[in-house]
Structure formats: structure tokens, C-alpha cells
N, C-alpha and C. Protein backbone atom coordinates (compact mmCIF):
# COMPACT_ATOMS: atom_id res chain seq x y z
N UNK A 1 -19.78 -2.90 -4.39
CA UNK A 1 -19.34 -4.04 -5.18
C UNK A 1 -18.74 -5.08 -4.24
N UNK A 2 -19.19 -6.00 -4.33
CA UNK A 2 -18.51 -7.29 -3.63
C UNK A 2 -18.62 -8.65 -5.14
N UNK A 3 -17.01 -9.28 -4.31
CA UNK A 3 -16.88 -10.31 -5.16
C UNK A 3 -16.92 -11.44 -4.29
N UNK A 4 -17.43 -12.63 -4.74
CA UNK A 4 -17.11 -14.40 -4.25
C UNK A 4 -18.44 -13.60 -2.92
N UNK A 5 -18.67 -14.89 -2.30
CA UNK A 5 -19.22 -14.93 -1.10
C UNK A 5 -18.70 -14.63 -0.25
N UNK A 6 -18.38 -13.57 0.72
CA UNK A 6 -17.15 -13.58 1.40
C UNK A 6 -17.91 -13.97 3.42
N UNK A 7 -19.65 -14.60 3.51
CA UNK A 7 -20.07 -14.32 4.36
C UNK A 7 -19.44 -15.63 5.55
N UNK A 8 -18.69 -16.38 4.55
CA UNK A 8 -18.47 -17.70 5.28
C UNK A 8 -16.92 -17.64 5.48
N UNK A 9 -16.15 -16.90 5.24
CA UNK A 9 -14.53 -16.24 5.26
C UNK A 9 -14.55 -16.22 6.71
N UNK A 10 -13.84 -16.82 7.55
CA UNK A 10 -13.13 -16.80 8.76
C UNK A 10 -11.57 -15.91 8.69
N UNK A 11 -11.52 -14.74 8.65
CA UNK A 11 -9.75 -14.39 8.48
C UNK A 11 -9.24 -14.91 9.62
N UNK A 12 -7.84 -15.24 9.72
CA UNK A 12 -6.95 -15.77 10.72
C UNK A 12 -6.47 -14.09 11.28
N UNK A 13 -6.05 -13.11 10.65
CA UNK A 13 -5.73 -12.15 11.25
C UNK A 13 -6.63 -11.08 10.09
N UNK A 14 -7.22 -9.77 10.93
CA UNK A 14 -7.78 -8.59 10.59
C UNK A 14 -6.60 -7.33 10.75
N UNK A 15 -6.38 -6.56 9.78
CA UNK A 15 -5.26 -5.54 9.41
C UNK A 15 -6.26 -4.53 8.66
N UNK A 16 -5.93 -3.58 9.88
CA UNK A 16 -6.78 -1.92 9.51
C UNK A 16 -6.02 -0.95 9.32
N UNK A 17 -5.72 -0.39 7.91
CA UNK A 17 -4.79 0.59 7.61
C UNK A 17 -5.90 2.15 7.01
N UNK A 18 -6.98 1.76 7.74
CA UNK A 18 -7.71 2.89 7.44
C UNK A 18 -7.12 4.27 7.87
N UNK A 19 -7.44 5.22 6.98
CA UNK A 19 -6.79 6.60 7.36
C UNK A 19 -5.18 6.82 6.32
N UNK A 20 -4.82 5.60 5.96
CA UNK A 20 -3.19 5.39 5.24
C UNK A 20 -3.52 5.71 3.66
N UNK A 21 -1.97 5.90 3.33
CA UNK A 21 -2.28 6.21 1.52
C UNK A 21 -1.15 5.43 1.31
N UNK A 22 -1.18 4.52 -0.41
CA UNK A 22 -0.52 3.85 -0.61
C UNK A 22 0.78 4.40 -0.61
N UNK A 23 1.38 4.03 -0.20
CA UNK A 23 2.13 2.49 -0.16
C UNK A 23 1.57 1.86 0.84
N UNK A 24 1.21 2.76 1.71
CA UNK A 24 1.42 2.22 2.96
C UNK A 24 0.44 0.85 3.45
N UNK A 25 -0.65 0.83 2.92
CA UNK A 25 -1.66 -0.38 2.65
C UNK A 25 -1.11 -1.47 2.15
N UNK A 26 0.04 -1.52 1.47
CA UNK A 26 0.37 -2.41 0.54
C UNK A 26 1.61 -3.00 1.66
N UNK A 27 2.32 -2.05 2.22
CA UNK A 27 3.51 -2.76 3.10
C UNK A 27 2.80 -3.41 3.90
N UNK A 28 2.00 -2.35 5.12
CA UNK A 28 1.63 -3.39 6.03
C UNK A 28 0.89 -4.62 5.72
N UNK A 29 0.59 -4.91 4.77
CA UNK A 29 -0.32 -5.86 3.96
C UNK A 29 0.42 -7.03 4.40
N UNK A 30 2.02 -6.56 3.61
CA UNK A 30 3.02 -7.54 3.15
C UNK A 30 3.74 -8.07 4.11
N UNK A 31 4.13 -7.28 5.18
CA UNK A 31 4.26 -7.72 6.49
C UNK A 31 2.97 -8.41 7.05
N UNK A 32 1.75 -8.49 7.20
CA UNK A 32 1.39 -9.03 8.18
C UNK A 32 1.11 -10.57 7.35
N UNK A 33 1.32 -10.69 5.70
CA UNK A 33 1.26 -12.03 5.37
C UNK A 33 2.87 -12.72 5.35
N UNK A 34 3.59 -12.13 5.20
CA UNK A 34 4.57 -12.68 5.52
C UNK A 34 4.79 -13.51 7.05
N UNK A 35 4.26 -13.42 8.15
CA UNK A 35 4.01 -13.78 8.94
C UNK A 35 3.19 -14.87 9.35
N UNK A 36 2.27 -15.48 7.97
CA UNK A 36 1.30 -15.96 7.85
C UNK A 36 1.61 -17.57 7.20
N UNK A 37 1.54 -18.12 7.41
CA UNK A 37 1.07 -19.79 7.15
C UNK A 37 0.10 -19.42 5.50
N UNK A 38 1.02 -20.41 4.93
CA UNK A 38 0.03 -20.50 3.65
C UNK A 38 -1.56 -21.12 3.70
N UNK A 39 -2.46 -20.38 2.87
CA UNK A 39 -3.77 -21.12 3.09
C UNK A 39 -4.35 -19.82 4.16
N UNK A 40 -3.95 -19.56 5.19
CA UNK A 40 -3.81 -18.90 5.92
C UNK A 40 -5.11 -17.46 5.54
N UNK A 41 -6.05 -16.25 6.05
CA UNK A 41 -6.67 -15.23 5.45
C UNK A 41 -6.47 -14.48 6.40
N UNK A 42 -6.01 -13.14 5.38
CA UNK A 42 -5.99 -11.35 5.81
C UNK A 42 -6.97 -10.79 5.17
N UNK A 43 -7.77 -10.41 6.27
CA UNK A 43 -9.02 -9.50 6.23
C UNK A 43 -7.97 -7.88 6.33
N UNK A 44 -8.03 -7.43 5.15
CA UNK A 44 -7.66 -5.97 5.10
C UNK A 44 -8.32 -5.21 5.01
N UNK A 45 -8.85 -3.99 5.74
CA UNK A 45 -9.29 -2.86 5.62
C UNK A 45 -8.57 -1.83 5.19
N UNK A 46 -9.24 -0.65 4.40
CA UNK A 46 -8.50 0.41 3.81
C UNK A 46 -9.80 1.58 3.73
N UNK A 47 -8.64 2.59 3.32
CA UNK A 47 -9.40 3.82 2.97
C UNK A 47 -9.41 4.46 1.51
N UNK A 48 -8.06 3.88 1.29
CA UNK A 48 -7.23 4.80 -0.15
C UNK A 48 -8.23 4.04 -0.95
N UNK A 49 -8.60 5.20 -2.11
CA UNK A 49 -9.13 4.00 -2.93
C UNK A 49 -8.50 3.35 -3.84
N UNK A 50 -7.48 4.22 -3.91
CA UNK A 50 -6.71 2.90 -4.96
C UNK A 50 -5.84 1.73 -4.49
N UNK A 51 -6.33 1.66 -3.41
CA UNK A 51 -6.31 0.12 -3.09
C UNK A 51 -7.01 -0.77 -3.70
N UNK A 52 -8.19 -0.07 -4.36
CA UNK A 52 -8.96 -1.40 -5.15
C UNK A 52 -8.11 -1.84 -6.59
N UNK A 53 -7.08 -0.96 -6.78
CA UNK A 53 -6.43 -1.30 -8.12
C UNK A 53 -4.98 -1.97 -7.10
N UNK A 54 -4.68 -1.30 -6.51
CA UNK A 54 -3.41 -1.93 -5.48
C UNK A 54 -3.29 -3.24 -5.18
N UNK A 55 -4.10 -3.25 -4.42
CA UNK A 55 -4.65 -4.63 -3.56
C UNK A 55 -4.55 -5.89 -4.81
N UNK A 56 -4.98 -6.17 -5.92
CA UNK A 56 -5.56 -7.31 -6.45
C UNK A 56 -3.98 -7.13 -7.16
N UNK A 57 -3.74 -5.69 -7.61
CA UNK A 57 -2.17 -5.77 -8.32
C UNK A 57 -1.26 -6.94 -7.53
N UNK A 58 -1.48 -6.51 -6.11
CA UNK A 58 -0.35 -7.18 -5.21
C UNK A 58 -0.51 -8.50 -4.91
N UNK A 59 -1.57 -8.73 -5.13
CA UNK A 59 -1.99 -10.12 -4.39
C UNK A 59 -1.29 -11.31 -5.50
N UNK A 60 -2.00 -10.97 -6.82
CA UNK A 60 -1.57 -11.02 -8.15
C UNK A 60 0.33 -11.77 -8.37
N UNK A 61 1.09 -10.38 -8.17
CA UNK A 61 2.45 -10.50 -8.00
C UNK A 61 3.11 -11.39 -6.98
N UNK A 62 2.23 -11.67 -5.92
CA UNK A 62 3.08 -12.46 -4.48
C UNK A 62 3.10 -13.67 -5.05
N UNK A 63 1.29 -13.88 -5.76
CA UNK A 63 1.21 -15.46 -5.82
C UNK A 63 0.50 -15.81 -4.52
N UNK A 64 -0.84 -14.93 -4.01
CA UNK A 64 -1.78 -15.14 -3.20
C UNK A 64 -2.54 -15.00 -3.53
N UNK A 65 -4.16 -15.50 -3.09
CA UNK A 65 -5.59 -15.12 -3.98
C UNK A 65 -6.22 -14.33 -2.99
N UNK A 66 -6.87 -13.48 -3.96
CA UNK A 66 -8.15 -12.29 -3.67
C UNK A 66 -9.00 -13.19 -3.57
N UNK A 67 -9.37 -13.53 -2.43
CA UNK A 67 -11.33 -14.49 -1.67
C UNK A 67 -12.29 -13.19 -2.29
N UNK A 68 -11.93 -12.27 -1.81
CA UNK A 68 -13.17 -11.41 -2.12
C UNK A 68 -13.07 -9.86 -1.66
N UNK A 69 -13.76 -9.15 -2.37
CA UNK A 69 -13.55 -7.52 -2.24
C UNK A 69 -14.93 -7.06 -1.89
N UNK A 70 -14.99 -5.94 -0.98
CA UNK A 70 -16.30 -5.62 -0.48
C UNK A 70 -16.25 -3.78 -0.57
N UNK A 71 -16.26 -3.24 -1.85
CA UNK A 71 -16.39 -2.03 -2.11
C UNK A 71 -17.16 -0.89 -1.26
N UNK A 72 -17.19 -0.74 -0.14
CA UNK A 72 -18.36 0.34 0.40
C UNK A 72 -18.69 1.58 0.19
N UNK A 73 -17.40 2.46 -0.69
CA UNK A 73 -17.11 3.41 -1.51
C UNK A 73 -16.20 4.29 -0.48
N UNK A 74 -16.05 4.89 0.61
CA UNK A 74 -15.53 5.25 1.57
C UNK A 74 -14.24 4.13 2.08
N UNK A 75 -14.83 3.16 2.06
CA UNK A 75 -13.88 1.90 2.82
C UNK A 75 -14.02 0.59 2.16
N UNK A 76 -12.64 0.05 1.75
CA UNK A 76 -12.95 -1.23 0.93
C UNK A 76 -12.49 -2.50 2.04
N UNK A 77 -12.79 -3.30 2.20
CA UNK A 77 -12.18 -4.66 2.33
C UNK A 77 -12.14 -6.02 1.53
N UNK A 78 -10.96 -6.51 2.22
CA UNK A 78 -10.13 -7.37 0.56
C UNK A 78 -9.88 -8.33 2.09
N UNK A 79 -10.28 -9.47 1.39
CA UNK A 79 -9.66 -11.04 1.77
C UNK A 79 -8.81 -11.67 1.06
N UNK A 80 -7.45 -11.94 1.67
CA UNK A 80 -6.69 -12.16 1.05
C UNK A 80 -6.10 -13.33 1.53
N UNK A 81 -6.06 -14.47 0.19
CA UNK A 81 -5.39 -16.00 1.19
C UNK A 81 -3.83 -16.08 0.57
N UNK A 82 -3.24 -16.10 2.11
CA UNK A 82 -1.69 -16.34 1.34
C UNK A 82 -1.30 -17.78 0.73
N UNK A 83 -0.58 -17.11 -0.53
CA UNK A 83 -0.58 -18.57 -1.66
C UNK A 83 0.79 -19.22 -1.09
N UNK A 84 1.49 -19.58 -2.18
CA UNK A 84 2.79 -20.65 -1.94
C UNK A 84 4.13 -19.33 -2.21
N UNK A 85 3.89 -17.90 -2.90
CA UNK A 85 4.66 -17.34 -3.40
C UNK A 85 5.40 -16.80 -2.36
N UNK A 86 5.59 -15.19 -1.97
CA UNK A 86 7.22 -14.65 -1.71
C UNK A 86 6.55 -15.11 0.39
């Protein structure tokens, strides 16, 4: 499953938490956008799968947008643009 076009997505920083179980996808997430310039994209990699319910939860709550999700079933990646929120 993939959403939006994601073939033209430049991320500013790539964050690989493959091998991790939530939380832990979700902190380092939050740290490495906190760090980040609004507008700004985190290419996240994961393993857990409920990061696919995680991920859009969180993005959701900050007040950043999901560009796009790329389901591979083993490994998901999520583009994530940091919004104006925390």
C-alpha cells in the first residue's frame, strides 16, 4: 500500500528505527522532528507494524502531515512534513 506520490519527496533527514517496537518509533520520530525546520521531511523507516496505526496517530496530534506511506508488509515507510505544531 502506498499513499500520495511519494517518487518526487526529497526528505531533508532519513530516520531508521528498524528492528524497534513502539514507543520507540514514535520517540525517535519526535526527536528527530523536533530538530527540524517547519515544511521541513522525515523519511521514517520502521519495522513494528503498528506503526502504520502509530505513525499517522502521531503525525495527526503534533500538527504535521503524512506526504505518504509505503506499506511493504515487513517494513513500512512514512514521510512526514513537519507542520507549525509542538
Amino acid at each position: 500500500m502506498t499513499t500520495e506520490d511519494t517518487s518526487r519527496v526529497t526528505p531533508t533527514a532519513i530516520l531508521d528505527t528498524s528492528g524497534l517496537l513502539c514507543p520507540l518509533p514514535v520517540y525517535k520520530a519526535a526527536l528527530a522532528l523536533k530538530s527540524m525546520e517547519i515544511g521541513e521531511i522525515l523519511e521514517l523507516i520502521c519495522t513494528d507494524p503498528g506503526a502504520l496505526a502509530d505513525i499517522p496517530a502521531f503525525t495527526r496530534q503534533r500538527g504535521d502531515r503524512l506526504v505518504g506511506v509505503d506499506d511493504q508488509g515487513s517494513m513500512q515507510v512514512f514521510w512526514i512534513e513537519k507542520g507549525t505544531g509542538k
